[in-house]
N, C-alpha and C. Protein backbone atom coordinates (compact mmCIF):
# COMPACT_ATOMS: atom_id res chain seq x y z
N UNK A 1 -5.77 -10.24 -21.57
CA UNK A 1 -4.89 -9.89 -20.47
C UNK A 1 -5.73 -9.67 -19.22
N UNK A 2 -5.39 -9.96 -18.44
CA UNK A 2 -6.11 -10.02 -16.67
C UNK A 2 -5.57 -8.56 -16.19
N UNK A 3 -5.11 -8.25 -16.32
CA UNK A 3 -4.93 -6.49 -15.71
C UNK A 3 -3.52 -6.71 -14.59
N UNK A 4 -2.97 -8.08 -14.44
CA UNK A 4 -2.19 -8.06 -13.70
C UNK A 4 -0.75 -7.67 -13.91
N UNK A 5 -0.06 -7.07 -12.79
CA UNK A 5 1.33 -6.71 -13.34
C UNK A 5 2.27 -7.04 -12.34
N UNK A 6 3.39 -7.64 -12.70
CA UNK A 6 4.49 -8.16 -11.93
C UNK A 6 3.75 -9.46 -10.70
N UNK A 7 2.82 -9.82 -11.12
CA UNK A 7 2.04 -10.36 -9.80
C UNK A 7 0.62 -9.96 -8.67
N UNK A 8 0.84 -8.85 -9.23
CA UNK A 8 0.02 -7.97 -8.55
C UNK A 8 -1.32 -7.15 -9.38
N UNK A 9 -2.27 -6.76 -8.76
CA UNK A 9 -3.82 -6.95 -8.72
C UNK A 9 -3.71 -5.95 -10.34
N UNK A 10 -2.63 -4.48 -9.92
CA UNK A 10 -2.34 -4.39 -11.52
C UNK A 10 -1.20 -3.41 -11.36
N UNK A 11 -0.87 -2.30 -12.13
CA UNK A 11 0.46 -1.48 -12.21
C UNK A 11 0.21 -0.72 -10.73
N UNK A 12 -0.71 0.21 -10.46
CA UNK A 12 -0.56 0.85 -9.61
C UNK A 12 -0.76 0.40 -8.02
N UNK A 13 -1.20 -0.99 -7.79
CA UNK A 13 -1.08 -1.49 -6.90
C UNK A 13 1.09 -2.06 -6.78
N UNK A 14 0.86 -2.59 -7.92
CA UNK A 14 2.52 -2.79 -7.88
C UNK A 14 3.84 -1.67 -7.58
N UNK A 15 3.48 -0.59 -8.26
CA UNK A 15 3.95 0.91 -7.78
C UNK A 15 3.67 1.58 -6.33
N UNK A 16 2.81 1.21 -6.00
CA UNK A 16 2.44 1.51 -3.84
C UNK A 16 3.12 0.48 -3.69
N UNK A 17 3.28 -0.63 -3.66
CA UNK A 17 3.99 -1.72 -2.83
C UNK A 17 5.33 -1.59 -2.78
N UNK A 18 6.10 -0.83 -3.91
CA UNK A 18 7.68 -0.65 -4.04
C UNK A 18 7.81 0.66 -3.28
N UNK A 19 6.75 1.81 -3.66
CA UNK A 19 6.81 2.91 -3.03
C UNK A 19 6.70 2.33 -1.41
N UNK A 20 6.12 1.92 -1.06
CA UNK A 20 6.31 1.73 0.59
C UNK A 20 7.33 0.90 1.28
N UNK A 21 7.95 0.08 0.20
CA UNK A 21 9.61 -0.87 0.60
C UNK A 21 10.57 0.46 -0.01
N UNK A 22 10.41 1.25 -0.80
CA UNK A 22 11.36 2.25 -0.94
C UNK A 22 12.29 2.38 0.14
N UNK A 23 12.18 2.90 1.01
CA UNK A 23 13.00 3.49 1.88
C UNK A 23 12.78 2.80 3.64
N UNK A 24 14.05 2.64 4.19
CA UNK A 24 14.18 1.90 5.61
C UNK A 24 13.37 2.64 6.55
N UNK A 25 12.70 3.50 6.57
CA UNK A 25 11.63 4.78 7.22
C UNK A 25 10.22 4.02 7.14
N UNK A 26 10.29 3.75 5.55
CA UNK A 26 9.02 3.82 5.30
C UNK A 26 8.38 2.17 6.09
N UNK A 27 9.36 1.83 5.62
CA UNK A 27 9.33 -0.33 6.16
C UNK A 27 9.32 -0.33 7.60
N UNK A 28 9.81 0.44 8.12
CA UNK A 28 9.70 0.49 9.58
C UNK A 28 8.74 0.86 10.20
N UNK A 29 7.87 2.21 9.39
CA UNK A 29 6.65 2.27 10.05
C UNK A 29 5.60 1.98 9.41
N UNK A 30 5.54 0.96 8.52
CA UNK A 30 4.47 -0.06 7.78
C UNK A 30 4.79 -1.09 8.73
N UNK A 31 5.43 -1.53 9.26
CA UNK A 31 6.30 -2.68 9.82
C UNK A 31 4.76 -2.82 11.26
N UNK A 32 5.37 -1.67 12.13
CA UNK A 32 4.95 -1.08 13.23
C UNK A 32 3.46 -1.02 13.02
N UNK A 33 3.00 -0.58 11.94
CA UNK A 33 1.61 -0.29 11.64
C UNK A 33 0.63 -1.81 11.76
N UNK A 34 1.67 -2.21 10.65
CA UNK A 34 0.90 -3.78 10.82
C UNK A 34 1.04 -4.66 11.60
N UNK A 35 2.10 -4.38 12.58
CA UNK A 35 1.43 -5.36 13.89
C UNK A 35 0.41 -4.52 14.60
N UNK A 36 0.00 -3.41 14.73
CA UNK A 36 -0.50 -2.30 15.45
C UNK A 36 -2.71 -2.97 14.70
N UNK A 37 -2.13 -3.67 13.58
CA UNK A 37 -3.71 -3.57 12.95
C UNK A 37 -3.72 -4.62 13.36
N UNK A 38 -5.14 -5.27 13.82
CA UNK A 38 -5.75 -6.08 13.49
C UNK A 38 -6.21 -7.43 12.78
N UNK A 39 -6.58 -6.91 11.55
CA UNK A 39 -6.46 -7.52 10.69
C UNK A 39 -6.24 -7.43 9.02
N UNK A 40 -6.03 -7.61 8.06
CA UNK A 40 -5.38 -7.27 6.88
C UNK A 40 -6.36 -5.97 5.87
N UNK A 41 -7.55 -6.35 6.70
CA UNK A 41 -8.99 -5.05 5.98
C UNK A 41 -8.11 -3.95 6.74
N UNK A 42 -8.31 -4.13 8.38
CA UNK A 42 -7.96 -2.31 9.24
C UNK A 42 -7.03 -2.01 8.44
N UNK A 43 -5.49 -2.94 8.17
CA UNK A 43 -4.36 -2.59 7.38
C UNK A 43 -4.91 -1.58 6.04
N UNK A 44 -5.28 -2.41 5.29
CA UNK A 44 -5.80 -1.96 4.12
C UNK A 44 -6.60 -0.49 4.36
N UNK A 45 -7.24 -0.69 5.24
CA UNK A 45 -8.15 1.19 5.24
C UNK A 45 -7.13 2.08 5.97
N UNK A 46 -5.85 1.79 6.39
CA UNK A 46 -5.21 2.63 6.93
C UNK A 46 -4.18 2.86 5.65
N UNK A 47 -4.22 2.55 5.18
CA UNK A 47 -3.33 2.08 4.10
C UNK A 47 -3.85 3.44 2.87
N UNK A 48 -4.74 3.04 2.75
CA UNK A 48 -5.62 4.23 2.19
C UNK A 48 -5.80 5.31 2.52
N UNK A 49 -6.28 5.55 4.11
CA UNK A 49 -5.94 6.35 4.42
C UNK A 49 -5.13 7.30 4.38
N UNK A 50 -3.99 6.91 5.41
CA UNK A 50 -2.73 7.58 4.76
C UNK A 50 -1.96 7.88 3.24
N UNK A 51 -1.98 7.43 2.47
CA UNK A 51 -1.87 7.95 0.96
C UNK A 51 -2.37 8.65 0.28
N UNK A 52 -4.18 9.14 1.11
CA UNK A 52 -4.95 9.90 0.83
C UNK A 52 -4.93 11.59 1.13
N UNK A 53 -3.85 11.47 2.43
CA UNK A 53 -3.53 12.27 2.88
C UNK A 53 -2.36 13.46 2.37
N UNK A 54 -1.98 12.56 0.80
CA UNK A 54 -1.04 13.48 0.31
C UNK A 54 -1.29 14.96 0.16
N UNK A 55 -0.44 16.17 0.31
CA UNK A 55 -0.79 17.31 -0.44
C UNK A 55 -1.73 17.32 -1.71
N UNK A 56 -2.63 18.25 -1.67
CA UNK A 56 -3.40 17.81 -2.95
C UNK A 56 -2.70 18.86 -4.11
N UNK A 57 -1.48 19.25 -4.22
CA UNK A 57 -1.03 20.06 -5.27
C UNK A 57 -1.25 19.10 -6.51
N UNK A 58 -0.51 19.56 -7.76
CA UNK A 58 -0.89 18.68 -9.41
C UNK A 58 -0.45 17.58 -9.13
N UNK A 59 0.74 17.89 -8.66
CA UNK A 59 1.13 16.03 -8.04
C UNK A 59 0.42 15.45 -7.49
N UNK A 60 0.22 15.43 -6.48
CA UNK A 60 -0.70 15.13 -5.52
C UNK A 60 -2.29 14.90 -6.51
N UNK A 61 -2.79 15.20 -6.94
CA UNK A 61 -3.91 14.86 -7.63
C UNK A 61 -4.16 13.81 -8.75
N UNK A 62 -2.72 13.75 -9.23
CA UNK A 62 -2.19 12.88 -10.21
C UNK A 62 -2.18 11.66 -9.41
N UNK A 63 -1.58 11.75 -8.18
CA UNK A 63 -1.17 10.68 -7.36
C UNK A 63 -2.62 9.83 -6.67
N UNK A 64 -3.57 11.00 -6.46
CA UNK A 64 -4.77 10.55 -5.88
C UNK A 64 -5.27 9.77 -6.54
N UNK A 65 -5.00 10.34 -8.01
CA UNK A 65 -6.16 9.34 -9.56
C UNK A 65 -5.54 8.14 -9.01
N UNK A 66 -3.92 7.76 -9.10
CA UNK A 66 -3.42 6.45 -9.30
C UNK A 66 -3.64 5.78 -8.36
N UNK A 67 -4.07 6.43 -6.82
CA UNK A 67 -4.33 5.43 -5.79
C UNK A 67 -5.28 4.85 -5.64
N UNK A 68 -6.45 5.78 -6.24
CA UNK A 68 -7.65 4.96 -6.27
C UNK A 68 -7.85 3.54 -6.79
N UNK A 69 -6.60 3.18 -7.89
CA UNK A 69 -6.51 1.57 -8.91
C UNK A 69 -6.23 0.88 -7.94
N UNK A 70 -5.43 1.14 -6.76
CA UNK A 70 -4.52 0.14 -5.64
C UNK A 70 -4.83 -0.46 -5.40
N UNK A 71 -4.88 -2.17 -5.25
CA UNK A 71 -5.93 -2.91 -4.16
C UNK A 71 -4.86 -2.61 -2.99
N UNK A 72 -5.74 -1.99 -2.11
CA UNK A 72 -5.06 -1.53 -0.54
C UNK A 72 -5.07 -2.98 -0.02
N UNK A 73 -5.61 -3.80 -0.31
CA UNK A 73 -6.06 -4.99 1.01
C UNK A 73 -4.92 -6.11 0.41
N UNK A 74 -4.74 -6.28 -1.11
CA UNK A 74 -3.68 -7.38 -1.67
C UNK A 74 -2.62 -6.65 -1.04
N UNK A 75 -2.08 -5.42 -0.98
CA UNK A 75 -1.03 -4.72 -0.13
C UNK A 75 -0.83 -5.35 1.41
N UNK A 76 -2.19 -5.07 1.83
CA UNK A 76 -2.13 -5.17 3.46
C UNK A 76 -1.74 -6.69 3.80
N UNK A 77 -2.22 -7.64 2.85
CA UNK A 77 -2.56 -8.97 2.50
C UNK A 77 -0.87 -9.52 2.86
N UNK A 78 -0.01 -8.58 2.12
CA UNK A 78 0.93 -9.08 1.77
C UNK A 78 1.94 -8.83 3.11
N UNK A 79 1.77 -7.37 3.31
CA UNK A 79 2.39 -7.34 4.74
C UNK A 79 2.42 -7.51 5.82
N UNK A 80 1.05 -8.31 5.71
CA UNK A 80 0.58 -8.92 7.38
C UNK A 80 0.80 -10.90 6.74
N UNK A 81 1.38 -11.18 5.58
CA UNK A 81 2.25 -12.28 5.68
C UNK A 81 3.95 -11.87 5.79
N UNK A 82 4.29 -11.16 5.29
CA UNK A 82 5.94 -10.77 6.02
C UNK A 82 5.81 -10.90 7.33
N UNK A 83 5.07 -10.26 7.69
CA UNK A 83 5.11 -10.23 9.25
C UNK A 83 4.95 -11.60 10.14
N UNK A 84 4.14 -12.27 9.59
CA UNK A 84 4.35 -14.08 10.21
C UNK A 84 5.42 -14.82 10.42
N UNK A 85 5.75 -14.29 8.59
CA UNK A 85 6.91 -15.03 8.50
C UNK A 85 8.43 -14.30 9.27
N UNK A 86 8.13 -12.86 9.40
CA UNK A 86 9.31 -12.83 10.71
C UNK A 86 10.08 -12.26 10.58
């Protein structure tokens, strides 16, 4: 098995990508963000960034382990092609 899931680099990269289409808030200011970057790396380290920034309560620490698996950049990758396409 390649570690991949649904398409993606693996589970917890696939779980940030739904978590950030979740909600019309969240798409709007990923939306905004990624025309605001550069290029699909700045995306990606902001990307990180911000998720890093969660509360660090049990949740939050739980959440930190799982972000570290993310590929931030196949993420960024992906939303700076939505954005081409329009």
């Amino acid at each position: 098995m390649d570690g991949k899931y649904n398409g993606w680099a693996n589970y917890e990269t696939w779980l940030a990508k739904l978590w950030i289409d979740n909600d019309q808030g969240s798409q709007e200011y990923w939306a905004e963000t990624t025309r605001m970057c550069d290029d699909a790396r700045e995306l990606a380290r902001e990307l990180e960034r911000q998720c890093q920034n969660f509360p660090m309560r049990s949740i939050g620490i739980l959440l930190l382990s799982a972000f570290r698996s993310v590929d931030w950049y196949e993420i960024a990758l992906a939303l700076k092609e939505a954005e081409k396409e329009g």
